[in-house]
C-alpha atoms as a PDB file:
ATOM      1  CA  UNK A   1     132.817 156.992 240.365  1.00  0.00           C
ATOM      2  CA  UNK A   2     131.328 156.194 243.413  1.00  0.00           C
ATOM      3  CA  UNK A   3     129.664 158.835 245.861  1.00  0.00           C
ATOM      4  CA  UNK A   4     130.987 158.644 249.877  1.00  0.00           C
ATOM      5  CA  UNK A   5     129.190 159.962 252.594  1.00  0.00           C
ATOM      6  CA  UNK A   6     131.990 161.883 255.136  1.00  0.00           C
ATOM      7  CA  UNK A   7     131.329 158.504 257.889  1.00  0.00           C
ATOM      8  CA  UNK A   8     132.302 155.950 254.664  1.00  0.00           C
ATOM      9  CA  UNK A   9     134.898 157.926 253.595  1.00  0.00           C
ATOM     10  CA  UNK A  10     136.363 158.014 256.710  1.00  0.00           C
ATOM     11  CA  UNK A  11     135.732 153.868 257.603  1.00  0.00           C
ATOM     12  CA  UNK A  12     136.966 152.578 254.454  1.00  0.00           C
ATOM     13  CA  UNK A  13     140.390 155.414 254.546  1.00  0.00           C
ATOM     14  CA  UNK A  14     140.953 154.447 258.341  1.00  0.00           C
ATOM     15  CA  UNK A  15     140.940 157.934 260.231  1.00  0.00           C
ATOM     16  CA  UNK A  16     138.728 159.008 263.007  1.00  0.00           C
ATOM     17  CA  UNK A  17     136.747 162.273 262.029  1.00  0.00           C
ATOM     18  CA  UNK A  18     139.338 164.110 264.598  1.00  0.00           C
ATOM     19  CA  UNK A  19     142.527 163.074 263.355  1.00  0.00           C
ATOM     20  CA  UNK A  20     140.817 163.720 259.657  1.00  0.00           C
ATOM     21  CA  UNK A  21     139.896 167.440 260.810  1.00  0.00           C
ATOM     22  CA  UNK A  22     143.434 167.870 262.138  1.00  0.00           C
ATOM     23  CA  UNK A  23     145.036 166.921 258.704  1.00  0.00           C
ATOM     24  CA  UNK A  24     142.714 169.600 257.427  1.00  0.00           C
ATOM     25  CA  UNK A  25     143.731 172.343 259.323  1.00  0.00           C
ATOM     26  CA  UNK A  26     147.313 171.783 258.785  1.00  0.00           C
ATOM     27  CA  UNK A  27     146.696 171.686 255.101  1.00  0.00           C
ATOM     28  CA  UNK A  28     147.631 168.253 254.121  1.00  0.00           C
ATOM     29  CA  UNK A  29     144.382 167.022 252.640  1.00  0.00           C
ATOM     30  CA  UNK A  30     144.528 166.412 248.717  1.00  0.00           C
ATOM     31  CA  UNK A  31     141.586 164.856 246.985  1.00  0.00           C
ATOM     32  CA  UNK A  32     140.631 164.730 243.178  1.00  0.00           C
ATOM     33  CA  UNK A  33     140.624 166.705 240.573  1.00  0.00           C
ATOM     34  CA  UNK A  34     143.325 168.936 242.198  1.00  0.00           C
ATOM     35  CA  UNK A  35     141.649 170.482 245.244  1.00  0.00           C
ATOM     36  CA  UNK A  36     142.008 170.046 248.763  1.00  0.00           C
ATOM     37  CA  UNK A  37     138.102 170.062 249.656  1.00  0.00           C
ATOM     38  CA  UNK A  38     135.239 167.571 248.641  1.00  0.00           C
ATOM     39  CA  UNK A  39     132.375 168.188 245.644  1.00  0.00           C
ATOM     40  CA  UNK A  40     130.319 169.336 248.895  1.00  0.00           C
ATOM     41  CA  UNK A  41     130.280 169.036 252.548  1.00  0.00           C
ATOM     42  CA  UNK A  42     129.887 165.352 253.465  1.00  0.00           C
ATOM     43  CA  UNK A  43     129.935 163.822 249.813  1.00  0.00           C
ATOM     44  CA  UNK A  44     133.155 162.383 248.596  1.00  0.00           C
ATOM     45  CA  UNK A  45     134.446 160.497 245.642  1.00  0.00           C
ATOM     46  CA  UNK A  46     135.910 157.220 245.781  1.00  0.00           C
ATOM     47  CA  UNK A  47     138.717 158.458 243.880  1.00  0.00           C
ATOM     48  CA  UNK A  48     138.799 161.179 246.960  1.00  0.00           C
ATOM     49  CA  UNK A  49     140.285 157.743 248.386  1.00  0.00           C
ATOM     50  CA  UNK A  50     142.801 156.795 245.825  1.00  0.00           C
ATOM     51  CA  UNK A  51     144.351 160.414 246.441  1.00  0.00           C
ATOM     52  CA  UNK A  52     144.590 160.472 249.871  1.00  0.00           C
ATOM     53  CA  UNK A  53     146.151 156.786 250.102  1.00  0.00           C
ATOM     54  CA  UNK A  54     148.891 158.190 247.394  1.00  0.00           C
ATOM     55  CA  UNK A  55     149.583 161.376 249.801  1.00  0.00           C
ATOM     56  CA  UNK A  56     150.202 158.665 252.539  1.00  0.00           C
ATOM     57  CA  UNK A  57     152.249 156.735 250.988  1.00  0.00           C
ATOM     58  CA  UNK A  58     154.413 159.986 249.450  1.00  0.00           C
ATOM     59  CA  UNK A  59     154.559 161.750 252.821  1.00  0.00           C
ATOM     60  CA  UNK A  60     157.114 159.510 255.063  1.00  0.00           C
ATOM     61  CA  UNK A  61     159.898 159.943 252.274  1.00  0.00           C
ATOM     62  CA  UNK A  62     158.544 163.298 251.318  1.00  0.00           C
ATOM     63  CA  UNK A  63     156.983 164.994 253.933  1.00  0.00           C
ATOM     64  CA  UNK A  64     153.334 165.560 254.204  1.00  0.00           C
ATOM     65  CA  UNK A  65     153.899 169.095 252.698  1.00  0.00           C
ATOM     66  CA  UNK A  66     155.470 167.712 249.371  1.00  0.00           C
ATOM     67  CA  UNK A  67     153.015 164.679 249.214  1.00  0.00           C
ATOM     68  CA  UNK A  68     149.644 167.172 249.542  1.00  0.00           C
ATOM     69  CA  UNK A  69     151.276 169.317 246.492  1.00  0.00           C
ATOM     70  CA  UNK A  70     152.227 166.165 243.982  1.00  0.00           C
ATOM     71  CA  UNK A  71     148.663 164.686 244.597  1.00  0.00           C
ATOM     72  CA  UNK A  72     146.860 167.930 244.013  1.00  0.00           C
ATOM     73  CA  UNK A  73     149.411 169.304 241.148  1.00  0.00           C
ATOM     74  CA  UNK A  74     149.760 166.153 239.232  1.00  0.00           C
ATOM     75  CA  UNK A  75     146.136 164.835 238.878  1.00  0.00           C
ATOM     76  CA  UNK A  76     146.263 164.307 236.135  1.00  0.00           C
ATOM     77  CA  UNK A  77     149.205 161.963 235.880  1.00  0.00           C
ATOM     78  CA  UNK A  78     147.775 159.453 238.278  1.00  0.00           C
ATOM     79  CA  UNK A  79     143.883 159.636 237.763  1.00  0.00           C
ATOM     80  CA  UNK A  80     145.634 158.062 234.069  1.00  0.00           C
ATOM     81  CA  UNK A  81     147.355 155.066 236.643  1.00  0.00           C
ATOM     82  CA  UNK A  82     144.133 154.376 238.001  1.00  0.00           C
ATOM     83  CA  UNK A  83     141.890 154.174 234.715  1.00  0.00           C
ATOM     84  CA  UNK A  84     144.388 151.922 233.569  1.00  0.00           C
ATOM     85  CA  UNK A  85     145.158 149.718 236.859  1.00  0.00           C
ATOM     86  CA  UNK A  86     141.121 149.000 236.459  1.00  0.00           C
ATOM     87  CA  UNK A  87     141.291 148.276 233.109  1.00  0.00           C
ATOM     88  CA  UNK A  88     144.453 146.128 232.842  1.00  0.00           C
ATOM     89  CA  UNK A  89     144.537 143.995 236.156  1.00  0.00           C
ATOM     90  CA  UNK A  90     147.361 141.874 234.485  1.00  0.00           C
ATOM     91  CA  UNK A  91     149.372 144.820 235.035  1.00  0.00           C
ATOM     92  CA  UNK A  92     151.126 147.089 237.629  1.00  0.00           C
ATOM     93  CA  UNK A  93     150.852 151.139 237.007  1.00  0.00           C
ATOM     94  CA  UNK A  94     152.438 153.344 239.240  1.00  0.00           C
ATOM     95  CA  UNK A  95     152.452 156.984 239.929  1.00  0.00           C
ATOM     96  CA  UNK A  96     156.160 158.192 240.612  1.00  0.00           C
ATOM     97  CA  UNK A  97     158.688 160.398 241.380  1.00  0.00           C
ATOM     98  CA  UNK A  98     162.556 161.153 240.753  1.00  0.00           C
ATOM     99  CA  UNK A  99     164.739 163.738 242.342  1.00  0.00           C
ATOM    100  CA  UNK A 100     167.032 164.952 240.206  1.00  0.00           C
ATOM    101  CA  UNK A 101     169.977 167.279 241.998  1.00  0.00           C
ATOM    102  CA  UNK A 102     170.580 168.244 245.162  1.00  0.00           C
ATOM    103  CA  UNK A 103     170.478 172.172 246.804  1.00  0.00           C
ATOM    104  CA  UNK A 104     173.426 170.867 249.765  1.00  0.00           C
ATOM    105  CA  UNK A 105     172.802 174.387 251.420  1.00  0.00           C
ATOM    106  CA  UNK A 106     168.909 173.954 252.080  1.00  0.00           C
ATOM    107  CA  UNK A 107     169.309 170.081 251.663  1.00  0.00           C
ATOM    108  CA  UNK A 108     166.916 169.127 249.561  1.00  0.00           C
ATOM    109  CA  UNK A 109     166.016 168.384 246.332  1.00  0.00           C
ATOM    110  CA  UNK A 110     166.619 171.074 243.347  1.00  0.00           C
ATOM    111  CA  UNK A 111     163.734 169.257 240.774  1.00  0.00           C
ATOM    112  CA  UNK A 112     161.597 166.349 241.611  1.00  0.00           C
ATOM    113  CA  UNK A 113     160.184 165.129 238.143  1.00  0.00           C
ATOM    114  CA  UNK A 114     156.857 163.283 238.467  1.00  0.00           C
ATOM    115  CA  UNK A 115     155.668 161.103 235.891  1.00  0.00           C
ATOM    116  CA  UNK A 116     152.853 157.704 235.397  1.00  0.00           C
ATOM    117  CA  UNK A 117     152.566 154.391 233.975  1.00  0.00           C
ATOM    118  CA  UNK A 118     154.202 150.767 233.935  1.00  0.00           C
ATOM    119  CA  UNK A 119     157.716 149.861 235.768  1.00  0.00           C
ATOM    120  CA  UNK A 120     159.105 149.721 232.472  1.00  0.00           C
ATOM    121  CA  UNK A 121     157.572 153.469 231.960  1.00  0.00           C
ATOM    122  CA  UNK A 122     158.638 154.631 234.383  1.00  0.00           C
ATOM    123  CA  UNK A 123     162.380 153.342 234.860  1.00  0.00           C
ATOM    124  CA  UNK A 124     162.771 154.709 231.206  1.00  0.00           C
ATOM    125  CA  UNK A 125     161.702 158.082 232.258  1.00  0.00           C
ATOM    126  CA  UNK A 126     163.678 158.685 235.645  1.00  0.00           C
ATOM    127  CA  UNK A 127     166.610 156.671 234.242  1.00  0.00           C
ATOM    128  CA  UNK A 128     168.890 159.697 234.715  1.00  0.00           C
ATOM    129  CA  UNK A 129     166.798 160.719 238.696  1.00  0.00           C
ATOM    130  CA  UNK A 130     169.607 160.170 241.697  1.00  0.00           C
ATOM    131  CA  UNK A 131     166.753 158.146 243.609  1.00  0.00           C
ATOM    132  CA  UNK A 132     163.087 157.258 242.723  1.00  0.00           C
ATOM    133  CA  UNK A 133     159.628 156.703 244.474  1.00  0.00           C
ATOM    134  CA  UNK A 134     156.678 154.817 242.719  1.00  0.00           C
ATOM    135  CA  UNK A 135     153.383 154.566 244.424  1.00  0.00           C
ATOM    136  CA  UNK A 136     151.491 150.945 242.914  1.00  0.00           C
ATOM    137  CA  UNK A 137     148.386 152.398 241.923  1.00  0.00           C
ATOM    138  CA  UNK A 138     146.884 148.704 241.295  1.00  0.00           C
ATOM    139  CA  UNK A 139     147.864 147.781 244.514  1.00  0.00           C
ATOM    140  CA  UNK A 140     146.395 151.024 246.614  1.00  0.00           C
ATOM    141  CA  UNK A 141     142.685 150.085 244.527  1.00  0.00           C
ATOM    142  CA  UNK A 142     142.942 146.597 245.325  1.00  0.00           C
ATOM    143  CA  UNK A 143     143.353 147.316 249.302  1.00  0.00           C
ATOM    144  CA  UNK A 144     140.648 150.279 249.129  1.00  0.00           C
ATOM    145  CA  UNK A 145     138.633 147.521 247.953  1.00  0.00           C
ATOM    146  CA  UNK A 146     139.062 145.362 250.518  1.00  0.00           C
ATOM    147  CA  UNK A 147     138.952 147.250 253.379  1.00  0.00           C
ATOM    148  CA  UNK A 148     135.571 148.370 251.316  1.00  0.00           C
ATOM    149  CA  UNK A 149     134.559 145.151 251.529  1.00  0.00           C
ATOM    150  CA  UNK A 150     134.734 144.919 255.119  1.00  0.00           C
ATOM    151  CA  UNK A 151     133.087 148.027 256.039  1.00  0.00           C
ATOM    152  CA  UNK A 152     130.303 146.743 253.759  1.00  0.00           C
ATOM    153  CA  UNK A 153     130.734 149.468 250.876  1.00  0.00           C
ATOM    154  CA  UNK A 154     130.622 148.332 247.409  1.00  0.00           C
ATOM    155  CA  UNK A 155     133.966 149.888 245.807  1.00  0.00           C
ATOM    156  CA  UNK A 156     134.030 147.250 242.893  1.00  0.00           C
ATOM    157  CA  UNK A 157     132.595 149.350 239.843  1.00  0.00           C
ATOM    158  CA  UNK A 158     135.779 151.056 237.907  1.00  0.00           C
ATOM    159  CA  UNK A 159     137.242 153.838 239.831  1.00  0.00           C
ATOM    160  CA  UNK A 160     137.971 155.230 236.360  1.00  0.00           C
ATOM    161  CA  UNK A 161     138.040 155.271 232.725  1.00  0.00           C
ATOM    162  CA  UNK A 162     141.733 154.310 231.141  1.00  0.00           C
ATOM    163  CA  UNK A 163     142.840 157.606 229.327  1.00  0.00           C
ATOM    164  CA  UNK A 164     141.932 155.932 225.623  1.00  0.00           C
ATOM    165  CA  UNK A 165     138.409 156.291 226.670  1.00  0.00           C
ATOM    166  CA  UNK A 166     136.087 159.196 225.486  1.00  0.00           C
ATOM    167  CA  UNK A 167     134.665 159.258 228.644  1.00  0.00           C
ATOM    168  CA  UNK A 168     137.916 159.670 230.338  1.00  0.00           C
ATOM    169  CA  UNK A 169     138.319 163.240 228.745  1.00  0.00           C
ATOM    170  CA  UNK A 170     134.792 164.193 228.910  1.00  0.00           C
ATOM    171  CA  UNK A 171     134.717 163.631 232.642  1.00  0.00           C
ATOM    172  CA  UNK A 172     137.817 165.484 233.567  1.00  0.00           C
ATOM    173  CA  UNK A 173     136.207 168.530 231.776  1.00  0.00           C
ATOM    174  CA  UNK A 174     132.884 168.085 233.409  1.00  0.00           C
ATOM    175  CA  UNK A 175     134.838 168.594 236.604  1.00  0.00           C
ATOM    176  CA  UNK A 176     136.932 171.694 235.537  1.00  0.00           C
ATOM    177  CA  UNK A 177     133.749 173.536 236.352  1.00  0.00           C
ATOM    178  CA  UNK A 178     132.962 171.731 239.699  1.00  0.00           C
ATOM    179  CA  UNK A 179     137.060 172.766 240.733  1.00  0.00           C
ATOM    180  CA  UNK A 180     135.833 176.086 239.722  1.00  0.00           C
ATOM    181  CA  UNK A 181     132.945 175.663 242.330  1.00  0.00           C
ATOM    182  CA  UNK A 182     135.264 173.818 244.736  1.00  0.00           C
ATOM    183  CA  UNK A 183     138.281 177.132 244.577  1.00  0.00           C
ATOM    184  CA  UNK A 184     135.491 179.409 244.738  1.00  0.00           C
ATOM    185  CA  UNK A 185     134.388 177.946 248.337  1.00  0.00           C
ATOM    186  CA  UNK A 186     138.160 177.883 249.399  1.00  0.00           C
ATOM    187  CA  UNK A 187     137.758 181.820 248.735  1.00  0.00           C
ATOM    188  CA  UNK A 188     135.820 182.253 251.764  1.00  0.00           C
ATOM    189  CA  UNK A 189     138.959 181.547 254.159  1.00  0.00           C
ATOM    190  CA  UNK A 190     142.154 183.526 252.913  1.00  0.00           C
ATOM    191  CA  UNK A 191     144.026 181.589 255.097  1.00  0.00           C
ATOM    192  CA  UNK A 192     142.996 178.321 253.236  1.00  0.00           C
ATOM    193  CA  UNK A 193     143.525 179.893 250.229  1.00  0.00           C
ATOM    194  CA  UNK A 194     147.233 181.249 250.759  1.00  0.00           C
ATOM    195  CA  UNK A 195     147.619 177.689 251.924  1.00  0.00           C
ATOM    196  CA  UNK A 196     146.695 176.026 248.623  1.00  0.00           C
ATOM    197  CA  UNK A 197     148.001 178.886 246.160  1.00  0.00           C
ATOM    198  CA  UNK A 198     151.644 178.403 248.229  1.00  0.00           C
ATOM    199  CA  UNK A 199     151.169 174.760 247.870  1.00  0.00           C
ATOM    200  CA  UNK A 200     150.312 175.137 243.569  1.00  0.00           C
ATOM    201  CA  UNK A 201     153.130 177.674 243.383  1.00  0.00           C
ATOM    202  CA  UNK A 202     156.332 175.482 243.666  1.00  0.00           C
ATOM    203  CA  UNK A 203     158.325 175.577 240.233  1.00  0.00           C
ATOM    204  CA  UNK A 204     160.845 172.397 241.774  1.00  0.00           C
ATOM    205  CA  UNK A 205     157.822 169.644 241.084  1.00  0.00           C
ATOM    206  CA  UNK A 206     157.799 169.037 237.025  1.00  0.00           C
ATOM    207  CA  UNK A 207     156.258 166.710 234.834  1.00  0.00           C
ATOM    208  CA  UNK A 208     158.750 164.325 233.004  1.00  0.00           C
ATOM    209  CA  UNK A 209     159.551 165.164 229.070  1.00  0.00           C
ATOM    210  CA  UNK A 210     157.337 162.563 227.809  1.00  0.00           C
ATOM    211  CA  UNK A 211     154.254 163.895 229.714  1.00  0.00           C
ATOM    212  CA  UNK A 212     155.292 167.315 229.354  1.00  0.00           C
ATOM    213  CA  UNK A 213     153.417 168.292 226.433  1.00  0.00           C
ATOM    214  CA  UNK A 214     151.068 165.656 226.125  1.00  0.00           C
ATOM    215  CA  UNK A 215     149.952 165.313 229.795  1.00  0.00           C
ATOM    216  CA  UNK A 216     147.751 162.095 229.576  1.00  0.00           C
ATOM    217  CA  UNK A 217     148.975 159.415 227.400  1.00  0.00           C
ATOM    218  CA  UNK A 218     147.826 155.849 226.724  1.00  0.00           C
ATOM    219  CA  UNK A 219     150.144 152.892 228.453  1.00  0.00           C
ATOM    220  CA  UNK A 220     152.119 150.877 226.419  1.00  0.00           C
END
């Protein structure tokens, strides 16, 4: 992983510090390892990119609501897409979702299940969804990379480690303790906390069966 300054971050993403402060307020800013705030104030993660660029592409069919809460909830389904997407470039991994059931009185979906991988992945695993969304992982790291490229920031180093890795685990424990840190600052503002507790709460957003119990599983 690459470290971001807040003015990089912003370049190679495409928002103006303003419009990026506004999306903050309203509490539609996810970023990785489940929390809505960087590892510290003005240092962000590449992958702080990958999440946001998922949330963007969720939020037009979802609503910027539902797209903040499947990027922070589900982590760990798509940090697996991107370890893979860098590891496997003659493949496409996506990060996806299927909405299964309708509630007709509050129109809108009873269960959205959420699940990773390749198309064949994930067609298998929505098969019985009523419509589907995949965001192409590969294809959000490749245009990160290029609008990188412009700015003049180096994004080409691995964004991850594919889940079959040690150092894929390892990592995402390392960080358990820097979340820790990062829900500890969200503390200081109960109004930013309700906000992300009432985002994590929602019991309609479920992993599919084959993630279920073993959240972060190798491709095929």
């Amino acid at each position: 992983m690459r470290t971001l300054s807040r003015d990089q971050f912003l370049q190679v993403f495409g928002l103006t510090s303003g419009a990026f402060d506004a999306l903050q307020r309203a509490g539609h800013v996810a970023l990785a390892f489940g929390t809505p705030i960087p590892a510290a104030p003005g240092r962000y993660f590449d992958l702080d990119l990958v999440a946001m660029a998922i949330a963007a592409g969720l939020a037009p069919t979802l609503g910027r609501q539902t797209a903040t809460t499947i990027v922070l909830g589900f982590f760990n389904q798509w940090i697996a897409d991107v370890g893979h997407a860098d590891a496997d470039s003659a493949q496409n991994y996506f990060f996806a979702m299927g909405v299964v059931g309708w509630d007709n009185d509050e129109r809108r979906p009873r269960e959205i299940w959420v699940t990773n991988g390749t198309i064949e992945q994930i067609t298998s695993d929505l098969r019985n969804a009523s419509s589907v969304m995949a965001v192409n992982i590969t294809d959000i790291i490749s245009r990160l990379r290029t609008k990188a490229r412009t700015a003049g920031i180096d994004l080409s180093q691995p964004f991850f480690f594919p889940p079959e890795n040690e150092r894929f685990s390892q990592i995402i424990t390392e960080f358990e303790q820097e979340r820790e840190a990062r829900i500890a600052r969200l503390r200081r503002s109960k109004k930013k906390l309700r906000r992300y507790q009432a985002l994590m709460s929602r019991k309609d957003i479920k992993e599919v069966a084959r993630l279920r119990d073993a959240p972060i599983q190798p491709a095929a």
